[in-house]
Protein backbone atom coordinates (compact mmCIF):
# COMPACT_ATOMS: atom_id res chain seq x y z
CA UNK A 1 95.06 118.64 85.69
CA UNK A 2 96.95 120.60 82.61
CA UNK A 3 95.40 122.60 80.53
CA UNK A 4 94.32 121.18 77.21
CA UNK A 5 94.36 123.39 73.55
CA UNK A 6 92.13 122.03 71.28
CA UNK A 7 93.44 120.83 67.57
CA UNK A 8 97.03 121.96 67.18
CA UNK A 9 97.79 120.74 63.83
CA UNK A 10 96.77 123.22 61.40
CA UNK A 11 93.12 123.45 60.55
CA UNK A 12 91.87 121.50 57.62
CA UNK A 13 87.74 120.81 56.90
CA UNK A 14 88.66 117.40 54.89
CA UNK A 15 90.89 115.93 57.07
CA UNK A 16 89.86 112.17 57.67
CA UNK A 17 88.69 111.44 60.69
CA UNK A 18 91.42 108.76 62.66
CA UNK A 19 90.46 105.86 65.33
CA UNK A 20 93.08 104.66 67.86
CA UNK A 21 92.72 101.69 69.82
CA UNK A 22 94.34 101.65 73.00
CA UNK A 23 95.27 98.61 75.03
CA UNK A 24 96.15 98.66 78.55
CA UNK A 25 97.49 95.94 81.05
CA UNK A 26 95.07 95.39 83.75
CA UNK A 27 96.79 96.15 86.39
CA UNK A 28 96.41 99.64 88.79
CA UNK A 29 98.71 102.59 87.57
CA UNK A 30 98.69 101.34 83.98
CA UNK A 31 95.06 101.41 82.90
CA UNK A 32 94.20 105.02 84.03
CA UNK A 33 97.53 106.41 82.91
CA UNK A 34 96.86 105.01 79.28
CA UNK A 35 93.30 106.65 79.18
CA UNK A 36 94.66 109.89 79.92
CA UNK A 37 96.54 109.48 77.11
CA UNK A 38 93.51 108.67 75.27
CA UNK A 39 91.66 111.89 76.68
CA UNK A 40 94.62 113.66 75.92
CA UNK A 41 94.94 112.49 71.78
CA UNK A 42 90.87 113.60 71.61
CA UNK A 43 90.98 116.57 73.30
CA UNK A 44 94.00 118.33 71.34
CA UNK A 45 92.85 116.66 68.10
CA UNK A 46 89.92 117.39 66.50
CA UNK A 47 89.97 114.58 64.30
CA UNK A 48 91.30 111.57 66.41
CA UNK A 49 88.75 109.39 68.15
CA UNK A 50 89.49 106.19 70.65
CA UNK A 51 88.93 102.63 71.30
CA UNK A 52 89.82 101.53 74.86
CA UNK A 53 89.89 97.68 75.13
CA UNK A 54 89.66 96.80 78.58
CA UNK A 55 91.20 93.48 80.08
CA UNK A 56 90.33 92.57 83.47
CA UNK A 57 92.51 91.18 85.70
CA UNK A 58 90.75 88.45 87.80
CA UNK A 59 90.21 88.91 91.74
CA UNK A 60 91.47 92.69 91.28
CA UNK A 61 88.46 94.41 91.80
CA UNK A 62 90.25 97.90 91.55
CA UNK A 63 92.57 97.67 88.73
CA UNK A 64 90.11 99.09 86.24
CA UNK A 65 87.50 100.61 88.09
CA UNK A 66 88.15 103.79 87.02
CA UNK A 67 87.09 102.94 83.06
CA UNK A 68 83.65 101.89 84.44
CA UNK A 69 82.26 105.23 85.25
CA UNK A 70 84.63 107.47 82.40
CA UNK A 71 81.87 109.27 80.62
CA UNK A 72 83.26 112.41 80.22
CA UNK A 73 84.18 112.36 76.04
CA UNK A 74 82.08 111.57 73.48
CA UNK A 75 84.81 110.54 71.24
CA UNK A 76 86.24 107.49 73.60
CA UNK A 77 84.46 104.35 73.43
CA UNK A 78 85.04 101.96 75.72
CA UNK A 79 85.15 97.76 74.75
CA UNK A 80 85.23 96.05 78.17
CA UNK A 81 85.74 92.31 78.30
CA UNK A 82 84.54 89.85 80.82
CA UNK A 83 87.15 88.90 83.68
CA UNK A 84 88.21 85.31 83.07
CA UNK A 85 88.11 82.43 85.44
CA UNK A 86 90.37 83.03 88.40
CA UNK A 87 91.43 79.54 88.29
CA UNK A 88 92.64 79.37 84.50
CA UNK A 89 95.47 81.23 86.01
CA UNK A 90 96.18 79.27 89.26
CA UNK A 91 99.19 78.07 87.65
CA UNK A 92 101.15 81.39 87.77
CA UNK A 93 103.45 82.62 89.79
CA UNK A 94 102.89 86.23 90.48
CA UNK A 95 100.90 88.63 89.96
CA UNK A 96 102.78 89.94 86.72
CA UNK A 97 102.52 86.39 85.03
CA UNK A 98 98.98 86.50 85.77
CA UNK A 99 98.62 89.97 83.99
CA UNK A 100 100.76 88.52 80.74
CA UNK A 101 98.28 85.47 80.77
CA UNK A 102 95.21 87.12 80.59
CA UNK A 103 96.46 89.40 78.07
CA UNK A 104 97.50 86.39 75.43
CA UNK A 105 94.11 84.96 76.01
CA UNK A 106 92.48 87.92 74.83
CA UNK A 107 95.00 88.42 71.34
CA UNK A 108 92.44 86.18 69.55
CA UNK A 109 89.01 88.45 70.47
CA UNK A 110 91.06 91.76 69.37
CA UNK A 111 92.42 90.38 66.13
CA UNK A 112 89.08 89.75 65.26
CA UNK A 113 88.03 93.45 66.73
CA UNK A 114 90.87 95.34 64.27
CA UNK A 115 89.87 92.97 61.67
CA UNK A 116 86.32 94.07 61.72
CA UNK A 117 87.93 97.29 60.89
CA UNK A 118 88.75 95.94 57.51
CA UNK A 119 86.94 94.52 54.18
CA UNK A 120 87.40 92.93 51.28
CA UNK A 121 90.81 93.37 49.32
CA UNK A 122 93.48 95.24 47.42
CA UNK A 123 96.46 94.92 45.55
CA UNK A 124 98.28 95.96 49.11
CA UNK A 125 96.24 93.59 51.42
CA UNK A 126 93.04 95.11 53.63
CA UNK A 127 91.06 97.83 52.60
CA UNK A 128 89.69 100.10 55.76
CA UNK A 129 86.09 100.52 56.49
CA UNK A 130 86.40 102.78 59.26
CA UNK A 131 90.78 104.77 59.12
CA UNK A 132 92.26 102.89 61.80
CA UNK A 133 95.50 104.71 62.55
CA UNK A 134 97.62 102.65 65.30
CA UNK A 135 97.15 100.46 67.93
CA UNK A 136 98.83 101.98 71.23
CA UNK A 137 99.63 99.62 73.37
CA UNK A 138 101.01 98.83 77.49
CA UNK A 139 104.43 98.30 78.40
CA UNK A 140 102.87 94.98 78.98
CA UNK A 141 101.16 94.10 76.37
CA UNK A 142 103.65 93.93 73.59
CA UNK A 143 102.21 90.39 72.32
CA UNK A 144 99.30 92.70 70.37
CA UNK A 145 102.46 94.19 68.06
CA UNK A 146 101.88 91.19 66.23
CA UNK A 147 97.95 91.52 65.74
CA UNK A 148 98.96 95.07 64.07
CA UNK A 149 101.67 93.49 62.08
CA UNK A 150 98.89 91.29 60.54
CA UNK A 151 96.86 94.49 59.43
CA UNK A 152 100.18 96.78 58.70
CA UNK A 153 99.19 99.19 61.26
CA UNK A 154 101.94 100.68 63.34
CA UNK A 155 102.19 100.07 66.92
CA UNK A 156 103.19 102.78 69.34
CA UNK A 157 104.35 101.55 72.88
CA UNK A 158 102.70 103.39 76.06
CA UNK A 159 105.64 103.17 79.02
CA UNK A 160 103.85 104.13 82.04
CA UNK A 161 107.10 104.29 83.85
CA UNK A 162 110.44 106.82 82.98
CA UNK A 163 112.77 106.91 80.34
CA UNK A 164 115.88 105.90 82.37
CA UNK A 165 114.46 102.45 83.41
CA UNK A 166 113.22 102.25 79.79
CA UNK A 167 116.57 102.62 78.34
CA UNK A 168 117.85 99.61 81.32
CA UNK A 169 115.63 97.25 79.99
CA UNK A 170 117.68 97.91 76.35
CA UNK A 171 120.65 98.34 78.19
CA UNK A 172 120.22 94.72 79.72
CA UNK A 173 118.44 93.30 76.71
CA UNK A 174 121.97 94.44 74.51
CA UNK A 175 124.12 92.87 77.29
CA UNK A 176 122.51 89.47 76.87
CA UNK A 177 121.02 89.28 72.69
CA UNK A 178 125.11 90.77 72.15
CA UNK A 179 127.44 89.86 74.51
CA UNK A 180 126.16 86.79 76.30
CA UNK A 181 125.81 88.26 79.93
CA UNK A 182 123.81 86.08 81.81
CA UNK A 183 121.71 89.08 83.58
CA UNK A 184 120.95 87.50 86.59
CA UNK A 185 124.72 87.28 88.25
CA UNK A 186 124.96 91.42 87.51
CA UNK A 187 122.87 91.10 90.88
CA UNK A 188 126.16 89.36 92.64
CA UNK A 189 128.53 91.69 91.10
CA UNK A 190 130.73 93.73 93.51
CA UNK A 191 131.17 97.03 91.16
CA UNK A 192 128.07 99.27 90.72
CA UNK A 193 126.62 99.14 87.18
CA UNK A 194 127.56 101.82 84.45
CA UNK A 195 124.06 102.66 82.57
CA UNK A 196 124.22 105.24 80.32
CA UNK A 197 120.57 106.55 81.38
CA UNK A 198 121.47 107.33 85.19
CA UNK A 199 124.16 109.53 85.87
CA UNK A 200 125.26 108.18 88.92
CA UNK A 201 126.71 104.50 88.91
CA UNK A 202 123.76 102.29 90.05
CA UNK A 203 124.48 99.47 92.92
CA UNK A 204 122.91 95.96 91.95
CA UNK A 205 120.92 96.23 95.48
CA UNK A 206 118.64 98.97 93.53
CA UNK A 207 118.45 96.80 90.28
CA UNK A 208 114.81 95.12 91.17
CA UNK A 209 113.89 91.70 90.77
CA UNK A 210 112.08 92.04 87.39
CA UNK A 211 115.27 92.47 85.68
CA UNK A 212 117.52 90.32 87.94
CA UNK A 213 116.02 87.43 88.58
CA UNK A 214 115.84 84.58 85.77
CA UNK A 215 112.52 83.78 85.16
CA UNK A 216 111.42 87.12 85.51
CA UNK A 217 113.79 88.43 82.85
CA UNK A 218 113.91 85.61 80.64
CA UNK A 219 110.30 84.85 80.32
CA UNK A 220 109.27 88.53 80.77
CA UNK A 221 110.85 91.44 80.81
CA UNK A 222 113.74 90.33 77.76
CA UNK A 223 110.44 89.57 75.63
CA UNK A 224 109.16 92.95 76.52
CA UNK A 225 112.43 95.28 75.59
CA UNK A 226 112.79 93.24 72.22
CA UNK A 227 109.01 93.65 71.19
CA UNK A 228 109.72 97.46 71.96
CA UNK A 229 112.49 97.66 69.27
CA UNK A 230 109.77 96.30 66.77
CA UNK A 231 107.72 99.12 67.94
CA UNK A 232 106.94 102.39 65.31
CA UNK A 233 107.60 104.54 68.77
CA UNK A 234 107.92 104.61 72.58
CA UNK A 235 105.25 106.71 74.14
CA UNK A 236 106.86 107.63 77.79
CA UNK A 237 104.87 108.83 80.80
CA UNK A 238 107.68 111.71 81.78
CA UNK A 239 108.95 115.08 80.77
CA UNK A 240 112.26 116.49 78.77
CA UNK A 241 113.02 118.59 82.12
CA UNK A 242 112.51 116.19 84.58
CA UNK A 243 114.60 113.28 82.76
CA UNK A 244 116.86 115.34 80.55
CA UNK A 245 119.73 113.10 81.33
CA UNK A 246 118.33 109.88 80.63
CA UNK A 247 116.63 111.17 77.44
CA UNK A 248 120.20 112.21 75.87
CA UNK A 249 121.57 108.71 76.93
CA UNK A 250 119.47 107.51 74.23
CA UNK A 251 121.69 105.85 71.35
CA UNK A 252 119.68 106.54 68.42
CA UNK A 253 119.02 102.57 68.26
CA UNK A 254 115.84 102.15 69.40
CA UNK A 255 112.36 103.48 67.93
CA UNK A 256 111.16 107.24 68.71
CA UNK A 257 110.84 108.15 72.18
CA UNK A 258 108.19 110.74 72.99
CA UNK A 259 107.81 112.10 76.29
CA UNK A 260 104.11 113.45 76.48
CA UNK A 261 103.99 113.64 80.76
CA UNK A 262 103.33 113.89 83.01
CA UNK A 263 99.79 111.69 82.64
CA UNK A 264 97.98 111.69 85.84
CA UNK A 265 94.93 109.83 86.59
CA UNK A 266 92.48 112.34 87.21
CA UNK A 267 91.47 112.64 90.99
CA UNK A 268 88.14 111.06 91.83
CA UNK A 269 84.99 113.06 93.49
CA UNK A 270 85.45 112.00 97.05
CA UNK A 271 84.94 115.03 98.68
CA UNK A 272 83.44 113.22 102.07
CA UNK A 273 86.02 110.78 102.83
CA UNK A 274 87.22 111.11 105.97
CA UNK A 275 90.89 112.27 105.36
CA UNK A 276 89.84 114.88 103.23
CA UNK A 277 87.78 116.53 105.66
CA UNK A 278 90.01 116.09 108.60
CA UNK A 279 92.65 117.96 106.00
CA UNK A 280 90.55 121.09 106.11
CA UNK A 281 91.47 121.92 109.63
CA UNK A 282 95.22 121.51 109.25
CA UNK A 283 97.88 123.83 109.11
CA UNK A 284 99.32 124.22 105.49
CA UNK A 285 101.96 121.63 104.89
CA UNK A 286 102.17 120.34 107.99
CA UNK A 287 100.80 116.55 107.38
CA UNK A 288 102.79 113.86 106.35
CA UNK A 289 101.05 111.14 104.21
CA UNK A 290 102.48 107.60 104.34
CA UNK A 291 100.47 105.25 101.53
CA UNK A 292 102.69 102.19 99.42
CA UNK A 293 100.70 101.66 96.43
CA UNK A 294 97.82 99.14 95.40
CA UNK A 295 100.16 96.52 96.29
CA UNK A 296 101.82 97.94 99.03
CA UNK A 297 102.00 96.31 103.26
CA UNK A 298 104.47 95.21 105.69
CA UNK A 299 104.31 92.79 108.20
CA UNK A 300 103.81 93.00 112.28
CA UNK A 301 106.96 94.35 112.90
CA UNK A 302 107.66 96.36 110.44
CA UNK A 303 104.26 98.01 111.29
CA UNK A 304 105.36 98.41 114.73
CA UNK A 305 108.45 100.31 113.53
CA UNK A 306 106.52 102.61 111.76
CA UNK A 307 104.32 103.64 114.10
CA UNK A 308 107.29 104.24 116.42
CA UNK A 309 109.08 106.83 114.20
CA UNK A 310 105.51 108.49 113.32
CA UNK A 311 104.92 108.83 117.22
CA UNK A 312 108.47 110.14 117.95
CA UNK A 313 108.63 112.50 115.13
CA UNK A 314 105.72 114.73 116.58
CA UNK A 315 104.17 115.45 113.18
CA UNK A 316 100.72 115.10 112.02
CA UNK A 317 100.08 112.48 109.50
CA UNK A 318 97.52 109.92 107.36
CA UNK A 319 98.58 106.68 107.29
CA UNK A 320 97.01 104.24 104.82
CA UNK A 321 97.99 100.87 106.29
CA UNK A 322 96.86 97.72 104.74
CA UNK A 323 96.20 93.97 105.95
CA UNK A 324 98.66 91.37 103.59
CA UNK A 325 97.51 88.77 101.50
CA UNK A 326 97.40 85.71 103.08
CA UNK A 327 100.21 83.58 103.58
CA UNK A 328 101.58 81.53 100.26
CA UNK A 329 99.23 84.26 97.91
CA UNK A 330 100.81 86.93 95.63
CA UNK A 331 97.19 88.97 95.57
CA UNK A 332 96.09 92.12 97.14
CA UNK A 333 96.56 93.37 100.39
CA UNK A 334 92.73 93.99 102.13
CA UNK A 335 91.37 96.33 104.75
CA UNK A 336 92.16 95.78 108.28
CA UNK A 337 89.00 95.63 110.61
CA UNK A 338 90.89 96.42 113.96
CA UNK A 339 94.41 98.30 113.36
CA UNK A 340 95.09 97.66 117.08
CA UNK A 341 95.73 94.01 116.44
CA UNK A 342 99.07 95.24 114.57
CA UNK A 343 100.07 98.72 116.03
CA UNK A 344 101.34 99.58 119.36
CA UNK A 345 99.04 99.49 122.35
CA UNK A 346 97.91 102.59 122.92
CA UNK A 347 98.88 104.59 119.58
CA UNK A 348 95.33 104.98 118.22
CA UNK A 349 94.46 106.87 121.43
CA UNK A 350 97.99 109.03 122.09
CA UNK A 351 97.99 110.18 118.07
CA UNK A 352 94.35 111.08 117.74
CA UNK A 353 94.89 114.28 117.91
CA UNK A 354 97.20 114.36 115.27
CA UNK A 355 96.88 111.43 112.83
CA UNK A 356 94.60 109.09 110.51
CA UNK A 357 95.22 105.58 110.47
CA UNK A 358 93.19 104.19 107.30
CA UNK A 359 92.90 101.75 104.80
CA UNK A 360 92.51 103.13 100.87
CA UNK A 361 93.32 106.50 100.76
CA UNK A 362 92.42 108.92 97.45
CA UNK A 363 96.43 109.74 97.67
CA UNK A 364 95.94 112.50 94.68
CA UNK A 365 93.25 114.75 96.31
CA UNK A 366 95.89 114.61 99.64
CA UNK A 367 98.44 115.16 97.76
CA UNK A 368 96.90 118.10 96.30
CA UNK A 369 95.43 119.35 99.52
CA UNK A 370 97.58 122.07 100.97
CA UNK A 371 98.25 120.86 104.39
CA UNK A 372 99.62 118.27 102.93
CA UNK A 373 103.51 118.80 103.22
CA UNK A 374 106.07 115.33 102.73
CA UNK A 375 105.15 111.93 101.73
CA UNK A 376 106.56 108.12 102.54
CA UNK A 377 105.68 106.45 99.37
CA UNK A 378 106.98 102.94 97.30
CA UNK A 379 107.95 105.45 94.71
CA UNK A 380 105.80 103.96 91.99
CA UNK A 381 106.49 106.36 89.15
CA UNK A 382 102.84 107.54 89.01
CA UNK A 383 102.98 108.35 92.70
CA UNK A 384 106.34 110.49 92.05
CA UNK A 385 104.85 112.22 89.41
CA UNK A 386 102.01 113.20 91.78
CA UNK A 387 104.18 114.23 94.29
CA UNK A 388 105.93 116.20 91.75
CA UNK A 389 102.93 117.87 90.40
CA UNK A 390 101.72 118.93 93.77
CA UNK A 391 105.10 120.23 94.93
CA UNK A 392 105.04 117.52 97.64
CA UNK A 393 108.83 116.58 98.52
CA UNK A 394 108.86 112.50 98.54
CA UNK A 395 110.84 110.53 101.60
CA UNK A 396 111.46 106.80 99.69
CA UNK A 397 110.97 103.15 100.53
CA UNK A 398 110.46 101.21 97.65
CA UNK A 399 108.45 97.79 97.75
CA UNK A 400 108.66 95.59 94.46
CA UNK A 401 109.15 96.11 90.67
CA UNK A 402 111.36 98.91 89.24
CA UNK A 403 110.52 100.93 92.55
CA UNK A 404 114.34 100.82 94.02
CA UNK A 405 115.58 102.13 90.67
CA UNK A 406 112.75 105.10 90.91
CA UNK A 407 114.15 105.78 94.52
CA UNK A 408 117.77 105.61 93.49
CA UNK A 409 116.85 108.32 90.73
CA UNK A 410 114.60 110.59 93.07
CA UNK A 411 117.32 110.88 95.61
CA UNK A 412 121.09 110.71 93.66
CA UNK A 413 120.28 111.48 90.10
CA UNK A 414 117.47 114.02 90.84
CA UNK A 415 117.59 115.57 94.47
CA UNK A 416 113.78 115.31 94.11
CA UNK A 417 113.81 113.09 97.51
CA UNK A 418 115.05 112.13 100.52
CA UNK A 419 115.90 108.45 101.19
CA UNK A 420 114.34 106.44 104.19
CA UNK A 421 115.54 103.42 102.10
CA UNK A 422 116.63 102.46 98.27
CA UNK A 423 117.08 99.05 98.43
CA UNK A 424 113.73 97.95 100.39
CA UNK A 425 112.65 94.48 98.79
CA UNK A 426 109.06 93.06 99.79
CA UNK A 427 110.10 89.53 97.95
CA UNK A 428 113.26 89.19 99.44
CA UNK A 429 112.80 86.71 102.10
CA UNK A 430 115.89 87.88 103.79
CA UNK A 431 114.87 91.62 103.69
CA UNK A 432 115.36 93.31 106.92
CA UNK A 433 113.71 95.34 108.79
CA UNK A 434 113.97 99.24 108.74
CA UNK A 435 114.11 100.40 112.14
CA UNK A 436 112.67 103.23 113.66
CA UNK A 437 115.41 105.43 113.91
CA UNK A 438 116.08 105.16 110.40
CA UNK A 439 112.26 106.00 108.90
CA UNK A 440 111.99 108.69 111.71
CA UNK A 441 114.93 110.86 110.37
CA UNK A 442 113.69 110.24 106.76
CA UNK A 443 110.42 112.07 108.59
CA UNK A 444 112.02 114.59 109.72
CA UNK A 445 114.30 115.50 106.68
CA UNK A 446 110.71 115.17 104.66
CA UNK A 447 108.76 117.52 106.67
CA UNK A 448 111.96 120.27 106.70
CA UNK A 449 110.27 123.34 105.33
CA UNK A 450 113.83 124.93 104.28
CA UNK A 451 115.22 121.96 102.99
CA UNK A 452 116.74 122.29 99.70
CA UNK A 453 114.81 119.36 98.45
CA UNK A 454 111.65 121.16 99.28
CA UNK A 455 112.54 123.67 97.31
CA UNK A 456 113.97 122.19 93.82
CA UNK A 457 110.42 119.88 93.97
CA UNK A 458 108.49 123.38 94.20
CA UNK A 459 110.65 124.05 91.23
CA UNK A 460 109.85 120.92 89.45
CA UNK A 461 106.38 120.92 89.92
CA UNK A 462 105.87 124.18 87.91
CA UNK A 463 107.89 122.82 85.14
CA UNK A 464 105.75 119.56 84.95
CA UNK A 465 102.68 122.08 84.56
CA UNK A 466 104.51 123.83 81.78
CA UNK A 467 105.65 120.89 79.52
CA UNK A 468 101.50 120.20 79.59
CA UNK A 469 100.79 123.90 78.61
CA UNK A 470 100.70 124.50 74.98
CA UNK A 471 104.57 124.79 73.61
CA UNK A 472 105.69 122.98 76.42
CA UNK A 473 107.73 120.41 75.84
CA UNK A 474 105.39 117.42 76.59
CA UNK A 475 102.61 119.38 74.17
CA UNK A 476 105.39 119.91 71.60
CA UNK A 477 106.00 115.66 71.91
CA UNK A 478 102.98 115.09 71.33
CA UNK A 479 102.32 116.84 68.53
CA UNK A 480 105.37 115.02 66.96
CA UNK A 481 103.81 111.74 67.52
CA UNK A 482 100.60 112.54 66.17
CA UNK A 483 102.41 114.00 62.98
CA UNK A 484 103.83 110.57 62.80
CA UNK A 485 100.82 108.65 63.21
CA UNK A 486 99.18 110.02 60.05
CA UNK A 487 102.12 110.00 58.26
């Protein structure tokens, strides 16, 4: 993890001490990611202290594990609701409009929390009992901007993902609040899109769902990117080197953006799972790790593709495959209890040798492991980050939200990646498959030790260190924002 300085804003005995309550989504790769920002605001400031409020997300039993056993700050305290009834939600579509509905249900019970932070009155409203700075708040969450507005506290948005799918959402937002576009038919359009924050003109088959399709815009993600504008500043999980170009797209219309990445979720003490101590006999960078996210599986045949192009391409691997939901449900994908009722006959016995075939996997401690060497992954931006961090070159197929945009980015904007696919869509019914051939040469151009992608992700990966290092540019961010906060 990068090395923390402690208190960088000149020293000063009297200066008040500052509470920040933080409020993530409750979904997987948001909640950890905003409590490392929280460890991050306490340990470089010696007089900023936190408030998690944790929403849980009902029949996700991993989305916010990891706050349960955080214990390692005395100055983060942790408020952690009860999950709701599963079926007050039944109603919902997806997964995402699941997450937005538990979230309004809990505005009420946090208005009251930040109000308890105030007493009696002034001539300007509220007075304090305890110096409640901001609320920092989820990409997601935007419907608390209006709890702060009730208490004049600033609101800083936390946007786990990058800075050119940030600037999109504007970009889109614009198109329809000022010129009408109906958003949905850019995704029949025969011209690639222009977006100022990707310098390469983006197809519509990499524009995802979220932003393309009507309900999901309309009664989502527009609500989101016009909340943001309201916001005092964008906090952004990235880093000026890594995103230069999208950062400079930036038209001086929108709040603050401060880049203070890249925020990993701190590896957990596994140390006997099985991967990780089949790892220590491999060769250095010689295993390729294929793992899709919390949400991540493929059906039958697509499995059976898979395990084609891992048997023909030779190399050793970890594979964490997952069983889908069932049939009709947007949930999780489960644990398999016999992987031979979906892969080949025979591949569990002619790659045992040479490869894991698992369920959860603790994808940061392989990633970090040296014999680790390419990875297949749904290019969540958390898991790019990893792979950045670790030097770990990515080969892409991404699954469902903004993943096809992360892709397109990793492999033509970037170079950071090689592509096994950019325009892989788990909720389009239509979706073909990807054939063996096809994620067996994205193996192979993965695994390339002298490949030039190799080596500008080595490069990367010790600039994402030094942005976190003290006047780095992620360091140097955050400092900004915290100069703003107590402003």
């Amino acid at each position: 993890m990068p090395k923390l300085h402690p208190c960088i804003l000149p020293q000063n005995p009297g200066m008040e001490k500052l509470d920040l309550f933080f409020i993530p989504s409750p979904l997987m790769g948001h909640v950890g990611q905003l409590v490392e920002l929280a460890r991050l605001f306490v340990k470089t400031f010696d007089h900023i202290t936190a408030t998690v409020l944790v929403i849980k997300l009902p029949g996700d039993p991993i989305g916010t594990d990891y706050t349960d056993s955080f214990t390692d700050h005395t100055r983060i305290k942790f408020i952690h609701f009860p999950p709701m009834d599963p079926d007050l939600f039944q109603d919902c579509p997806t997964v995402g409009f699941t997450a937005d509905a538990v979230i309004n249900s809990h505005k009420p019970i946090i208005r009251g929390l930040v109000a308890s932070q105030f007493t009696g009155s002034g001539p300007f409203g509220p007075r304090p009992v305890r110096p409640l700075g901001a609320l920092v708040v989820d990409m997601f969450c935007t419907s608390m901007i209006d709890v702060a507005k009730e208490f004049n506290l600033p609101t800083y948005v936390f946007f786990p993902s990058n800075a050119a799918f940030l600037w999109i959402m504007f970009y889109f937002q614009t198109l329809q609040d000022e010129l009408s576009q109906d958003i949905s038919e850019l995704s029949h359009s025969a011209t690639k899109l222009l977006v100022p924050s990707y310098a390469n003109p983006v197809p519509p088959s990499v524009v995802p769902d979220v932003l393309l399709d009507r309900d999901q815009w309309s009664k989502r993600f527009l609500h989101y990117a016009r909340k943001y504008r309201e916001a005092k500043g964008i906090i952004v999980n990235t880093f000026q080197e890594l995103e230069h170009h999208a950062l400079c797209s930036y038209d001086g219309n929108t709040p603050p953006v401060y880049t203070v990445g890249p925020l990993l979720k701190p590896k957990k003490p596994t140390p006997d799972h099985e991967v990780l101590q089949w790892l220590k006999g491999q060769p250095e960078s010689s295993v390729l790790l294929l793992c899709f996210g919390s949400r991540g599986w493929f059906g039958v045949d697509q499995v059976r593709e898979i395990a084609v192009a891992i048997e023909q391409s030779g190399c050793r691997f970890i594979w964490s495959l997952r069983r889908p939901p069932p049939e009709g449900h947007n949930g999780f994908p489960k644990e398999y209890a016999d992987y031979n009722e979906v892969l080949p006959d025979g591949f569990l016995e002619r790659t045992a040798g040479r490869g894991k075939v698992v369920g959860w996997v603790p994808q940061a401690e392989v990633l970090a492991d040296v014999a680790t060497g390419g990875f297949v992954s749904h290019c969540g931006w958390n898991s790019l980050l990893e792979s950045i961090w670790y030097g770990v070159p990515v080969a892409t197929w991404p699954i469902y939200a903004e993943q096809q945009l992360d892709a397109f980015q990793m492999v033509k904007d970037l170079g950071l990646a090689v592509e096994i696919s950019l325009d892989y869509n788990q909720m389009n019914k239509d979706q073909q498959l990807v054939l063996a051939e096809t994620i067996e040469k994205g193996i192979r151009e993965v695994m390339d030790h002298n490949s030039a992608v190799r080596a500008k992700v080595k490069e990367m990966s010790a600039k994402s260190r030094m942005a976190m290092e003290e006047g780095g540019s992620s360091f140097e961010s955050l400092r900004r924002l915290v100069d703003d906060i107590i402003m």
